[in-house]
N, C-alpha and C. Protein backbone atom coordinates (compact mmCIF):
# COMPACT_ATOMS: atom_id res chain seq x y z
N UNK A 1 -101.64 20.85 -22.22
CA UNK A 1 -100.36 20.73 -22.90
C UNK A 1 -99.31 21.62 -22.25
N UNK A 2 -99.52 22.83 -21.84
CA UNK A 2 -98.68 23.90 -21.31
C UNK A 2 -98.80 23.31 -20.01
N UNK A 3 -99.57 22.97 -19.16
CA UNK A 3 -99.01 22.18 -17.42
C UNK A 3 -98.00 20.87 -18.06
N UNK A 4 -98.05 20.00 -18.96
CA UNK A 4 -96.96 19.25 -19.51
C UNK A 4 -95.93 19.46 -19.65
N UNK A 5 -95.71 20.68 -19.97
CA UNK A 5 -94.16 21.40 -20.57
C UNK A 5 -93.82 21.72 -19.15
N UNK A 6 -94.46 22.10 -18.59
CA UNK A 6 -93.98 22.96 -17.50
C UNK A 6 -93.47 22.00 -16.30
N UNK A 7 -94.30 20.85 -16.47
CA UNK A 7 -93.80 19.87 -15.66
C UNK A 7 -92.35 19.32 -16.14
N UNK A 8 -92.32 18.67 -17.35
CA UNK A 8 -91.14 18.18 -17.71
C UNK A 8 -89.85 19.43 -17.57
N UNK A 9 -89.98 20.73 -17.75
CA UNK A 9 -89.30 21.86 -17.37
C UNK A 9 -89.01 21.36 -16.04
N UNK A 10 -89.73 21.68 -14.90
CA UNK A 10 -89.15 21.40 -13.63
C UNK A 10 -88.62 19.94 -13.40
N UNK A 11 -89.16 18.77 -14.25
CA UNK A 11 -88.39 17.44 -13.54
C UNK A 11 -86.61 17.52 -14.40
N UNK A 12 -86.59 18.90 -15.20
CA UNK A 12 -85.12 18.60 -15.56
C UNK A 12 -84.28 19.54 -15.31
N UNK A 13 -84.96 20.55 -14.09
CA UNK A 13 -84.47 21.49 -13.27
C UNK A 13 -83.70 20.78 -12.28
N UNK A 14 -84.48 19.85 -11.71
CA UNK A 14 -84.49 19.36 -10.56
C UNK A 14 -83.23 18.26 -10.49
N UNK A 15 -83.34 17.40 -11.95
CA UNK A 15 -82.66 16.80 -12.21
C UNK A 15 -80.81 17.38 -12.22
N UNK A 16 -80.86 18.28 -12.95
CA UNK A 16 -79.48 19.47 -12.87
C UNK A 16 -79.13 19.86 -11.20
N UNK A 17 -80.00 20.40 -10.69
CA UNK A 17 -79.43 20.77 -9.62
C UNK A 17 -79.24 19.63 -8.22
N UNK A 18 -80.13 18.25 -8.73
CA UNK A 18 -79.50 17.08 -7.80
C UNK A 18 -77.93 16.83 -8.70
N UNK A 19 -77.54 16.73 -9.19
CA UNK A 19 -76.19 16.65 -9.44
C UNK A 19 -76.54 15.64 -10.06
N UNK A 20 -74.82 14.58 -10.24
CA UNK A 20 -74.82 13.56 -10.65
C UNK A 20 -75.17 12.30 -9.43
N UNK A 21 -75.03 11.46 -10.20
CA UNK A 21 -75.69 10.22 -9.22
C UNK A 21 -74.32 9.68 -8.58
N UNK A 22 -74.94 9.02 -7.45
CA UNK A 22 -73.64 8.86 -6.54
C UNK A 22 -73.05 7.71 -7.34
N UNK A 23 -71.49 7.38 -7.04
CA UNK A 23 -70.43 6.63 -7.63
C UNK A 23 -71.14 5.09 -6.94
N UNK A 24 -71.69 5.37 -5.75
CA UNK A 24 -71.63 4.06 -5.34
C UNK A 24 -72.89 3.81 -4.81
N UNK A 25 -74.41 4.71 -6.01
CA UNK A 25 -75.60 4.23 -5.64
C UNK A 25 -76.45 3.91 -6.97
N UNK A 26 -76.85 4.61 -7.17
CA UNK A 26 -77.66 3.88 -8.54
C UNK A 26 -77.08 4.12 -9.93
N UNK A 27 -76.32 4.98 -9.74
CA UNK A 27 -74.91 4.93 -10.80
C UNK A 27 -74.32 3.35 -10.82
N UNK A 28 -73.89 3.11 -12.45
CA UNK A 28 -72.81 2.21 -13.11
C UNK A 28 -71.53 2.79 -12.38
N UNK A 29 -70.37 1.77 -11.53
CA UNK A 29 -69.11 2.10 -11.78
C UNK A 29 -68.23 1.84 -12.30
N UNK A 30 -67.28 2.41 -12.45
CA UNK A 30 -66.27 1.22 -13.18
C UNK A 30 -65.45 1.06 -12.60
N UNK A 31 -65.53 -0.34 -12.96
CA UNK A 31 -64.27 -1.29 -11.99
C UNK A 31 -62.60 -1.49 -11.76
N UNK A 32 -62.34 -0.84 -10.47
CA UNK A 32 -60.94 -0.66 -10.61
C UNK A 32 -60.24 -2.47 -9.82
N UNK A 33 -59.10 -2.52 -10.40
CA UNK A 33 -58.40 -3.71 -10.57
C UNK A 33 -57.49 -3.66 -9.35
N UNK A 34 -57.96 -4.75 -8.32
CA UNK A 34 -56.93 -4.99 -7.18
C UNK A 34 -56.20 -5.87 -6.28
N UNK A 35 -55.31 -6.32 -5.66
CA UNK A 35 -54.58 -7.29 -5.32
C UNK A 35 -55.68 -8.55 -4.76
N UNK A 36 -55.67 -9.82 -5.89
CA UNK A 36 -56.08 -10.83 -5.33
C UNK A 36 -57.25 -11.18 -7.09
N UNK A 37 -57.25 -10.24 -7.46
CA UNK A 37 -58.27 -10.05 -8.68
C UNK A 37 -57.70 -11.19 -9.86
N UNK A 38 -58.13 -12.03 -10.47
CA UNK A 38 -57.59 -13.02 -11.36
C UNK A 38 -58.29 -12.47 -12.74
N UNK A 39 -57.20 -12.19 -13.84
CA UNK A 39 -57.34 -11.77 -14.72
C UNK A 39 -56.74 -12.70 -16.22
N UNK A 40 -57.72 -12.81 -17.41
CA UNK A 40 -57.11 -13.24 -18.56
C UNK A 40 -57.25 -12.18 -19.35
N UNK A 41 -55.82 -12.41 -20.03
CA UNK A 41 -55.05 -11.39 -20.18
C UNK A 41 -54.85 -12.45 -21.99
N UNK A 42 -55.85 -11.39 -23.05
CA UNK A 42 -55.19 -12.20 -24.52
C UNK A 42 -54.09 -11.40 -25.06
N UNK A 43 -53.16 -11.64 -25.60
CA UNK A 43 -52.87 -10.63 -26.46
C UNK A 43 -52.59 -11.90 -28.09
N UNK A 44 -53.66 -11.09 -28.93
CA UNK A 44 -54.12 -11.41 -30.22
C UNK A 44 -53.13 -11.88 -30.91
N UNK A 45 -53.10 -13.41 -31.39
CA UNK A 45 -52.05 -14.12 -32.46
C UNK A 45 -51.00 -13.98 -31.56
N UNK A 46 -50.62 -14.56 -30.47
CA UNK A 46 -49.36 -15.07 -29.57
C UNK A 46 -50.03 -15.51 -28.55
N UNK A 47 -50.49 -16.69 -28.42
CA UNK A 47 -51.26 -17.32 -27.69
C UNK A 47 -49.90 -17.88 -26.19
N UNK A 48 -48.53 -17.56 -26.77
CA UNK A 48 -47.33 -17.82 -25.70
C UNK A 48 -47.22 -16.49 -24.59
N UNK A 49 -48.35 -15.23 -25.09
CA UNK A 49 -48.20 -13.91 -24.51
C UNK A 49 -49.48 -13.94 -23.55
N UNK A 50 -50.32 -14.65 -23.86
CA UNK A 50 -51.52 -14.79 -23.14
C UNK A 50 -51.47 -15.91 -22.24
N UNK A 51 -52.77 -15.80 -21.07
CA UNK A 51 -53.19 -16.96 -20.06
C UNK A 51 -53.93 -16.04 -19.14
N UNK A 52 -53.99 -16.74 -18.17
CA UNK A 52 -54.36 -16.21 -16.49
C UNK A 52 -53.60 -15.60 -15.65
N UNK A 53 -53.80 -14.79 -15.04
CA UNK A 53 -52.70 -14.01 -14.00
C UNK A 53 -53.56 -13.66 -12.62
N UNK A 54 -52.71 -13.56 -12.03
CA UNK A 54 -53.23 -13.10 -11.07
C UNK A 54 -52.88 -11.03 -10.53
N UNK A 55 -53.37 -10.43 -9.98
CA UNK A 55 -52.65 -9.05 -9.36
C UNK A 55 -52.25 -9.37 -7.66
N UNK A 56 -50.83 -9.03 -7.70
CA UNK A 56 -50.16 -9.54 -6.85
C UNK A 56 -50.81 -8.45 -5.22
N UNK A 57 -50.03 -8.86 -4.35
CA UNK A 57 -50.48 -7.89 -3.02
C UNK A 57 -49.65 -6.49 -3.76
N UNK A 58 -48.74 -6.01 -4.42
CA UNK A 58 -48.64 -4.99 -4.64
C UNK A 58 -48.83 -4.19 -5.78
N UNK A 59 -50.03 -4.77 -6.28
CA UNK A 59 -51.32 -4.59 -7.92
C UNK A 59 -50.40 -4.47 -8.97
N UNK A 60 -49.26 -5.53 -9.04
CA UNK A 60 -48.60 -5.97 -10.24
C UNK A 60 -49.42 -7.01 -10.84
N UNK A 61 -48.90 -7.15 -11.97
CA UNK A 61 -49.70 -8.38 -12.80
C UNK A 61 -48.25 -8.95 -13.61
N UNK A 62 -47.48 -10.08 -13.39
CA UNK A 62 -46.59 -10.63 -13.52
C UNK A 62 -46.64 -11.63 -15.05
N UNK A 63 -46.37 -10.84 -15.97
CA UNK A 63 -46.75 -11.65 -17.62
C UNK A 63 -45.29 -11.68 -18.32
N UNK A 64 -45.59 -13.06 -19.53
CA UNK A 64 -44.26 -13.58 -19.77
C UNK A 64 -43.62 -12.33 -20.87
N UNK A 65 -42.35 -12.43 -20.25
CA UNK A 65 -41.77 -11.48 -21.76
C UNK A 65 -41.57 -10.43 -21.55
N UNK A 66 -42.62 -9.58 -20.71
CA UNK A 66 -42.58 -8.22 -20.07
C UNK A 66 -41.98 -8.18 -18.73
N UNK A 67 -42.78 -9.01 -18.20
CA UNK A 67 -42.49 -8.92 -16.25
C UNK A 67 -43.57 -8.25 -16.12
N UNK A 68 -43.59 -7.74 -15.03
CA UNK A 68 -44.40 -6.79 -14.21
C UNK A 68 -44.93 -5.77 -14.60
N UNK A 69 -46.17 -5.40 -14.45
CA UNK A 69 -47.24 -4.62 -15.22
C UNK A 69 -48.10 -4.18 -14.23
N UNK A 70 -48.46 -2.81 -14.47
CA UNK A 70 -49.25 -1.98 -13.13
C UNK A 70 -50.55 -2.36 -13.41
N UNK A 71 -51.16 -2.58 -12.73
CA UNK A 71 -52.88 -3.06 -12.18
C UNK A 71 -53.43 -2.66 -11.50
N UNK A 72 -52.84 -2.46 -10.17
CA UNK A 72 -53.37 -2.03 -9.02
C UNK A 72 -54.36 -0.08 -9.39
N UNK A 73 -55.75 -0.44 -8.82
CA UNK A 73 -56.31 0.89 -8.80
C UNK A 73 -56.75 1.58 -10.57
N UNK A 74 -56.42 0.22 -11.28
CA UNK A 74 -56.72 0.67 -12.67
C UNK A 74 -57.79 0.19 -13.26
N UNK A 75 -58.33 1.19 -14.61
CA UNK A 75 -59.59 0.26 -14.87
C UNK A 75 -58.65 -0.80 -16.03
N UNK A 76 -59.84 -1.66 -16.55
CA UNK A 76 -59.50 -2.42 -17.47
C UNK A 76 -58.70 -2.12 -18.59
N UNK A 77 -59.30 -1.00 -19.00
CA UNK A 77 -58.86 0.07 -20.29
C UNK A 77 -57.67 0.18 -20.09
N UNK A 78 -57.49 0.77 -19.05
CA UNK A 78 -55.55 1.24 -18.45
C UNK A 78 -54.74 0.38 -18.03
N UNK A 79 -55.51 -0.86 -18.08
CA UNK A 79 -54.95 -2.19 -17.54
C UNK A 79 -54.09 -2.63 -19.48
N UNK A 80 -55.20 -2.74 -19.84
CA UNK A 80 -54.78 -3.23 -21.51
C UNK A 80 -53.66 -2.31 -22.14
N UNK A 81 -53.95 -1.00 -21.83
CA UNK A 81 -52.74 0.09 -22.23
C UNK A 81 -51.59 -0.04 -22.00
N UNK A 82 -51.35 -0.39 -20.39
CA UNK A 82 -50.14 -1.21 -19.57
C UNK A 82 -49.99 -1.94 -20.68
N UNK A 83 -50.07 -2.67 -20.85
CA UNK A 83 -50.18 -4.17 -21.22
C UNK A 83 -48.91 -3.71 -22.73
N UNK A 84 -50.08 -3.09 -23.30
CA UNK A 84 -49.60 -2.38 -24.60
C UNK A 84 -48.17 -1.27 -24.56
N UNK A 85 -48.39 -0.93 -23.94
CA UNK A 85 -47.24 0.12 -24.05
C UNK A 85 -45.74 -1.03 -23.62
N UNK A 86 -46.31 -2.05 -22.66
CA UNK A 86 -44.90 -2.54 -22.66
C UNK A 86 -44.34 -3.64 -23.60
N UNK A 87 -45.38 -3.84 -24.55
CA UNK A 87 -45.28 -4.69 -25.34
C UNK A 87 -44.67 -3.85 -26.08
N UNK A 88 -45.06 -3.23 -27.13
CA UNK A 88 -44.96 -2.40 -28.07
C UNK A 88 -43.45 -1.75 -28.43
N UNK A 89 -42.51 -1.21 -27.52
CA UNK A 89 -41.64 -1.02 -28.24
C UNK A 89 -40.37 -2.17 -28.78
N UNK A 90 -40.70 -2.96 -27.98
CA UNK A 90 -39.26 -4.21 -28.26
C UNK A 90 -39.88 -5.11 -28.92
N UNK A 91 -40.89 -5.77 -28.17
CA UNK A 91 -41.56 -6.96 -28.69
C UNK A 91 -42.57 -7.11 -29.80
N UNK A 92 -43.34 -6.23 -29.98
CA UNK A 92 -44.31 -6.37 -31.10
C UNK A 92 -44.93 -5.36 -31.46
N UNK A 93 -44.71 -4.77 -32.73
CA UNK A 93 -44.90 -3.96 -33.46
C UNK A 93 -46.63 -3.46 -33.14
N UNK A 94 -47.31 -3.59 -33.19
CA UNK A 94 -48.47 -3.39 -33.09
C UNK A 94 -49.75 -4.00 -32.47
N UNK A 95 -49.66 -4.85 -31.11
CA UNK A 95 -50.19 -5.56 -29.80
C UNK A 95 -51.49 -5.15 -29.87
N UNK A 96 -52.43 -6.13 -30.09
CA UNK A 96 -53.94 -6.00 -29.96
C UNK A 96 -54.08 -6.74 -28.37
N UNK A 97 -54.75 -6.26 -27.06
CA UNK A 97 -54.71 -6.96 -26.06
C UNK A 97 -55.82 -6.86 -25.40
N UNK A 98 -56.59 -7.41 -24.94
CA UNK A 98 -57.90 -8.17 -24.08
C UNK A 98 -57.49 -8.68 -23.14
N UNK A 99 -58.24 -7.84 -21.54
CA UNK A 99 -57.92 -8.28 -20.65
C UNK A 99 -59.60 -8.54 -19.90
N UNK A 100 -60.19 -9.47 -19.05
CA UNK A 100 -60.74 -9.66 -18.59
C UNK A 100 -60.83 -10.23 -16.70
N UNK A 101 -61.96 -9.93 -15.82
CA UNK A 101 -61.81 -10.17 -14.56
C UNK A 101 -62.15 -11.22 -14.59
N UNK A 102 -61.53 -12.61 -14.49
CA UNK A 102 -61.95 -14.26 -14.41
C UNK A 102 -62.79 -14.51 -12.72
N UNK A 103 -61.77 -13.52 -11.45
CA UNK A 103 -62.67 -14.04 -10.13
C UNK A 103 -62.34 -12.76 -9.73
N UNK A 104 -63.16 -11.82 -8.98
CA UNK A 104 -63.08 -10.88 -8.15
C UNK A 104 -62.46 -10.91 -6.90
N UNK A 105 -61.97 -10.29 -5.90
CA UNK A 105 -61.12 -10.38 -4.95
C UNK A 105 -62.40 -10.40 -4.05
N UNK A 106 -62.58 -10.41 -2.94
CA UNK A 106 -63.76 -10.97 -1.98
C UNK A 106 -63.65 -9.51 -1.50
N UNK A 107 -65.09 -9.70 -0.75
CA UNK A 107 -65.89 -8.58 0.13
C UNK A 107 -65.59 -9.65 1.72
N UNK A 108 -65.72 -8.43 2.20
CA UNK A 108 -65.77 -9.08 3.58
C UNK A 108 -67.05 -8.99 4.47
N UNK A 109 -67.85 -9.29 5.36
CA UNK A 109 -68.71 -9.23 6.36
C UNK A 109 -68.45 -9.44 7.92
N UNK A 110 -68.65 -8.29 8.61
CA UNK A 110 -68.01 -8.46 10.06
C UNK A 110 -69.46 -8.29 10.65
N UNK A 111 -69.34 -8.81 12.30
CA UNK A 111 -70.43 -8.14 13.03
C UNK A 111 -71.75 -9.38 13.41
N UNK A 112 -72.80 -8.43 13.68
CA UNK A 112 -73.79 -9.24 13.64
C UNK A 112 -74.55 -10.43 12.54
N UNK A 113 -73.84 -10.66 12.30
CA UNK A 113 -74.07 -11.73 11.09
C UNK A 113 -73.97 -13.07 11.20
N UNK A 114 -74.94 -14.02 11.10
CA UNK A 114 -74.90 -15.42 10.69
C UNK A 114 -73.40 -16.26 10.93
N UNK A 115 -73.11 -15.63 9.54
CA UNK A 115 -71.76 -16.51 9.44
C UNK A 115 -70.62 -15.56 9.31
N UNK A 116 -70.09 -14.68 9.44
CA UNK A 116 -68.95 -13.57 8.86
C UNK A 116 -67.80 -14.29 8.11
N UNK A 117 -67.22 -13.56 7.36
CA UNK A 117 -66.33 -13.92 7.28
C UNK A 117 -65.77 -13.37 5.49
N UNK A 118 -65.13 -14.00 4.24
CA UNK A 118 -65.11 -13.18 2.91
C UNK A 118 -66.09 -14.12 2.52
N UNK A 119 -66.38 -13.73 1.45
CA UNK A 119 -67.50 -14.26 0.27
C UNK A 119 -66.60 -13.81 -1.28
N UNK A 120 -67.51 -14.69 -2.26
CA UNK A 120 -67.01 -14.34 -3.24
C UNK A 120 -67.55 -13.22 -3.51
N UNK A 121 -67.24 -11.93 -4.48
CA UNK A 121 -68.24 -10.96 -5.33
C UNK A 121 -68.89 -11.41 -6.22
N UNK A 122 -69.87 -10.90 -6.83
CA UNK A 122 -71.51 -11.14 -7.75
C UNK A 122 -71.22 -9.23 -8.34
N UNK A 123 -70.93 -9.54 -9.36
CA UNK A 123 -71.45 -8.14 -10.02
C UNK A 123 -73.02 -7.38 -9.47
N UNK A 124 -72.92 -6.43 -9.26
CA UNK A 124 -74.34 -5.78 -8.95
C UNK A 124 -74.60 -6.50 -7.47
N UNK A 125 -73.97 -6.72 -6.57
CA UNK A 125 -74.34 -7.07 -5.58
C UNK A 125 -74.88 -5.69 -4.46
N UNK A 126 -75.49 -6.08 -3.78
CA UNK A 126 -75.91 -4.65 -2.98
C UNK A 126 -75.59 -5.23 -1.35
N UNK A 127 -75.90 -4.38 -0.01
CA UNK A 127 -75.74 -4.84 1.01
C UNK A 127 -76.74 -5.56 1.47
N UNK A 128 -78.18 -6.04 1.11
CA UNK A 128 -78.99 -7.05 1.12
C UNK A 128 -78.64 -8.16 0.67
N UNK A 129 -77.75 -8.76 -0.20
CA UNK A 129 -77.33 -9.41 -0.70
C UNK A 129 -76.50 -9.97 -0.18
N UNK A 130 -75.49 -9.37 0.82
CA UNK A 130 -74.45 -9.42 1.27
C UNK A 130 -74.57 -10.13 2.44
N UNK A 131 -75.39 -9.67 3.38
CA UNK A 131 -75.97 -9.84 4.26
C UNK A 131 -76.58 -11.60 4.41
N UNK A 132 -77.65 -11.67 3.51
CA UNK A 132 -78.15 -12.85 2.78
C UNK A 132 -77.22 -14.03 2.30
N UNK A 133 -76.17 -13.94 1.72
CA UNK A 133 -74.99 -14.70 1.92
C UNK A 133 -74.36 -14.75 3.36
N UNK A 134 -74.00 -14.25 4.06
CA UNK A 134 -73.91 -14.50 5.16
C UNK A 134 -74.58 -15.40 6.43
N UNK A 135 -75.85 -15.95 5.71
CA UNK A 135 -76.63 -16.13 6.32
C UNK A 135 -78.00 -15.13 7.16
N UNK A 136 -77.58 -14.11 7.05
CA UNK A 136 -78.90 -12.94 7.69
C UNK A 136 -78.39 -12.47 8.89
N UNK A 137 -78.94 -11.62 9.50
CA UNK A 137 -78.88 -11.03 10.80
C UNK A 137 -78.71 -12.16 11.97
N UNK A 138 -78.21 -11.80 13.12
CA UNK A 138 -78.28 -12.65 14.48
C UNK A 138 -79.26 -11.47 14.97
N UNK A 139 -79.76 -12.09 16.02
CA UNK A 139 -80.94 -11.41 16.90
C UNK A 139 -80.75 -10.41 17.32
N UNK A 140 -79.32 -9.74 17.74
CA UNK A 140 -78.23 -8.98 18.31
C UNK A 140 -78.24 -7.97 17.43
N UNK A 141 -78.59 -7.94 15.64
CA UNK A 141 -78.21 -6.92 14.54
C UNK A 141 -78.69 -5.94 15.03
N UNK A 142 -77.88 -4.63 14.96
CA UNK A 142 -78.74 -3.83 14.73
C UNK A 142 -78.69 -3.45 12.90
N UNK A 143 -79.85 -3.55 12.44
CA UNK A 143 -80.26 -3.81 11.37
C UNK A 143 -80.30 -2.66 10.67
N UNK A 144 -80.71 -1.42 11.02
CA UNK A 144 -80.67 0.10 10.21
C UNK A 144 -79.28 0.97 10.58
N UNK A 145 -78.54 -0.03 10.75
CA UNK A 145 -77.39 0.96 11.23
C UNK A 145 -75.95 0.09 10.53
N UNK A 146 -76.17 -0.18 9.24
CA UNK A 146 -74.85 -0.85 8.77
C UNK A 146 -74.06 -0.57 8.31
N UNK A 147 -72.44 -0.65 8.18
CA UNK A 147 -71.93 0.66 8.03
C UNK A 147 -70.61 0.02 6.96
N UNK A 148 -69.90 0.24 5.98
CA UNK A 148 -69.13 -0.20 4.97
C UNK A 148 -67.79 0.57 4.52
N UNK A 149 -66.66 0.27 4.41
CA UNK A 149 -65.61 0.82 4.23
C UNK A 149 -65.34 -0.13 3.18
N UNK A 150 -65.35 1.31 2.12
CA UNK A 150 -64.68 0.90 0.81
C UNK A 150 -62.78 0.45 0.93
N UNK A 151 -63.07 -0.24 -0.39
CA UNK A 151 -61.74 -0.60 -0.35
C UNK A 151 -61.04 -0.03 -1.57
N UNK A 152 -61.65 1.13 -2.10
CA UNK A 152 -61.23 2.18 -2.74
C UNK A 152 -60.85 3.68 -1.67
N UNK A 153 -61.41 3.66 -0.34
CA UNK A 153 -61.42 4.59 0.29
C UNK A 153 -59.55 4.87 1.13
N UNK A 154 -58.56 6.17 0.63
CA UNK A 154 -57.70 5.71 1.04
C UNK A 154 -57.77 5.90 2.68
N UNK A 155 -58.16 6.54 3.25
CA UNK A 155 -58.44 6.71 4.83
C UNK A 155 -59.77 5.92 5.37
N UNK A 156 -60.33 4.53 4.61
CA UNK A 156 -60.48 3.54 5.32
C UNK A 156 -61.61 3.73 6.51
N UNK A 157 -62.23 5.10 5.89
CA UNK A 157 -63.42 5.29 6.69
C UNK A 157 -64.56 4.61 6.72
N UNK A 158 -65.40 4.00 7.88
CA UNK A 158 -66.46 4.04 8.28
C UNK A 158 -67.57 5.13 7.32
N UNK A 159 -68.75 4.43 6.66
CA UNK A 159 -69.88 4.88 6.05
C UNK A 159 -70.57 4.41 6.39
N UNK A 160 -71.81 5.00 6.86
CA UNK A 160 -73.10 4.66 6.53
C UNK A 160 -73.88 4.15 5.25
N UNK A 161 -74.38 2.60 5.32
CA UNK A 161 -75.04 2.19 4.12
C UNK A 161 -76.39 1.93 4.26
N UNK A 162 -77.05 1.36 3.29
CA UNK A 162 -78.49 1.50 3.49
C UNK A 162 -78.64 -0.36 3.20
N UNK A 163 -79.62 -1.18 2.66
CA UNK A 163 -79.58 -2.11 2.62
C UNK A 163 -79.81 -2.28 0.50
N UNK A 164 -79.47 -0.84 -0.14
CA UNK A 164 -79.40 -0.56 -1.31
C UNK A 164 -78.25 -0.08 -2.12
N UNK A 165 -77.03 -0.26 -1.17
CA UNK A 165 -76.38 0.70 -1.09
C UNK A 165 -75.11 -0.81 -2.01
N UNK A 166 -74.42 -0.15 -3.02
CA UNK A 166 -73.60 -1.19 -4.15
C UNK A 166 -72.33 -1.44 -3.18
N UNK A 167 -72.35 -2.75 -3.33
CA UNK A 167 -70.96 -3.40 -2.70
C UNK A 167 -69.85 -3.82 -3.60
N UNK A 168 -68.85 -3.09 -3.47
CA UNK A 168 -67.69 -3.90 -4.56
C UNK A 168 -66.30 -4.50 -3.95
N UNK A 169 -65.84 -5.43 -5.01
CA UNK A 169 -64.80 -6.13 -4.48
C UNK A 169 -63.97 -5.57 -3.47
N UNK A 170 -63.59 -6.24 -2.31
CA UNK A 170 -62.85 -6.05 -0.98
C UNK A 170 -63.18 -4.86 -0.20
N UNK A 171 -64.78 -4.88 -0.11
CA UNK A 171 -65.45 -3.81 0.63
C UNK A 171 -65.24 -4.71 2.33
N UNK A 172 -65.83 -3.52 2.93
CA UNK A 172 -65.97 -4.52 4.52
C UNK A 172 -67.45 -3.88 5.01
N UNK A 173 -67.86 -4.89 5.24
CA UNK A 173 -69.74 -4.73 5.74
C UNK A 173 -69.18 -4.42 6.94
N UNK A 174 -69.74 -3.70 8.04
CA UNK A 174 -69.92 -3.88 9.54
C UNK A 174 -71.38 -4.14 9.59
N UNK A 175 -71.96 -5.15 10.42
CA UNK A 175 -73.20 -4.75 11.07
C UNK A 175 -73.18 -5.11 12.56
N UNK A 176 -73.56 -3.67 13.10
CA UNK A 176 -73.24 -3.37 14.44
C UNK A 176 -74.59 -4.37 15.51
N UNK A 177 -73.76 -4.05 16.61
CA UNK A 177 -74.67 -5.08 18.05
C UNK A 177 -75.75 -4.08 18.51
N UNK A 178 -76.71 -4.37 18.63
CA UNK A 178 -77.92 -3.51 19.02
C UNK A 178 -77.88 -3.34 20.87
N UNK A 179 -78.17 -2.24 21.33
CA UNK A 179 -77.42 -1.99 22.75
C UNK A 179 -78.80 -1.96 23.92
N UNK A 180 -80.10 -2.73 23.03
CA UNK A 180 -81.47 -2.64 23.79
C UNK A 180 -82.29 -4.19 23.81
């Protein structure tokens, strides 16, 4: 019983001093909203305030009555708040609003790959996946060396990924040419 304790003691030592889990590995993230992203947008009992929208190339979201509404780089939550705050002082006293992602903005795939080119996003997609839509490796892959630039990243750097590693909307796969 006391080697029990002592074990669960160290697996929540261990646990503390690995930190938190990465944003973009076996961690949940949450999803920020960006140009190309198609969104329905309710707002409750004014069915003339609601529909489909799209977020423009400069992460506006263009709705009737208001105009233009910030999106870009926001989550959903802050998306609906938008929404709300510009409703709220002229137009309607008290705005209940639901916004949802109808199509994700595409990932891209460059490189040694099948077919390259965008794909749609799949929630929970990983870079095996990615890959696999593409059609798979060309003979040429080099296969342990694939490398991904977020499209949350503002300096657009080059990462190293694994073939576990979470892909989200308007990421860019590289998979590099093998030099042997």
């Amino acid at each position: 019983m006391r080697f029990g304790l002592r074990l669960v003691h160290c697996l929540f030592v261990a646990l503390i001093l690995a930190g938190p889990l990465s944003a973009y590995g076996q961690g949940e993230v949450e999803y920020r909203l960006g140009s190309g992203d198609e969104l329905r947008v309710t707002v409750f009992g004014h069915k003339d305030l609601s529909g489909e929208f799209t977020v423009d190339g400069s992460g506006f979201v263009s709705l009737p009555l208001v105009g233009n509404v910030s999106a870009g780089g926001l989550s959903l939550g802050e998306f609906e708040q938008n929404v709300i705050r510009a409703l709220k002082p002229d137009y309607l006293k008290n705005p209940r609003v639901s916004a949802e992602v109808m199509n994700y903005r595409p990932f891209y795939i460059i490189g040694e790959v099948k077919k390259p080119g965008s794909y749609s996003y799949v929630s929970g997609m990983t870079i095996i996946n990615a890959i696999a839509l593409a059609g798979g490796y060309t003979y040429r892959a080099r296969e342990n060396r694939v490398l991904i630039t977020r499209a949350t990243d503002p300096g657009r750097e080059k990462q190293p990924a694994d073939h576990d590693t979470v892909v989200l909307p308007g990421d860019v796969i590289e998979v590099p040419e093998r030099f042997f």
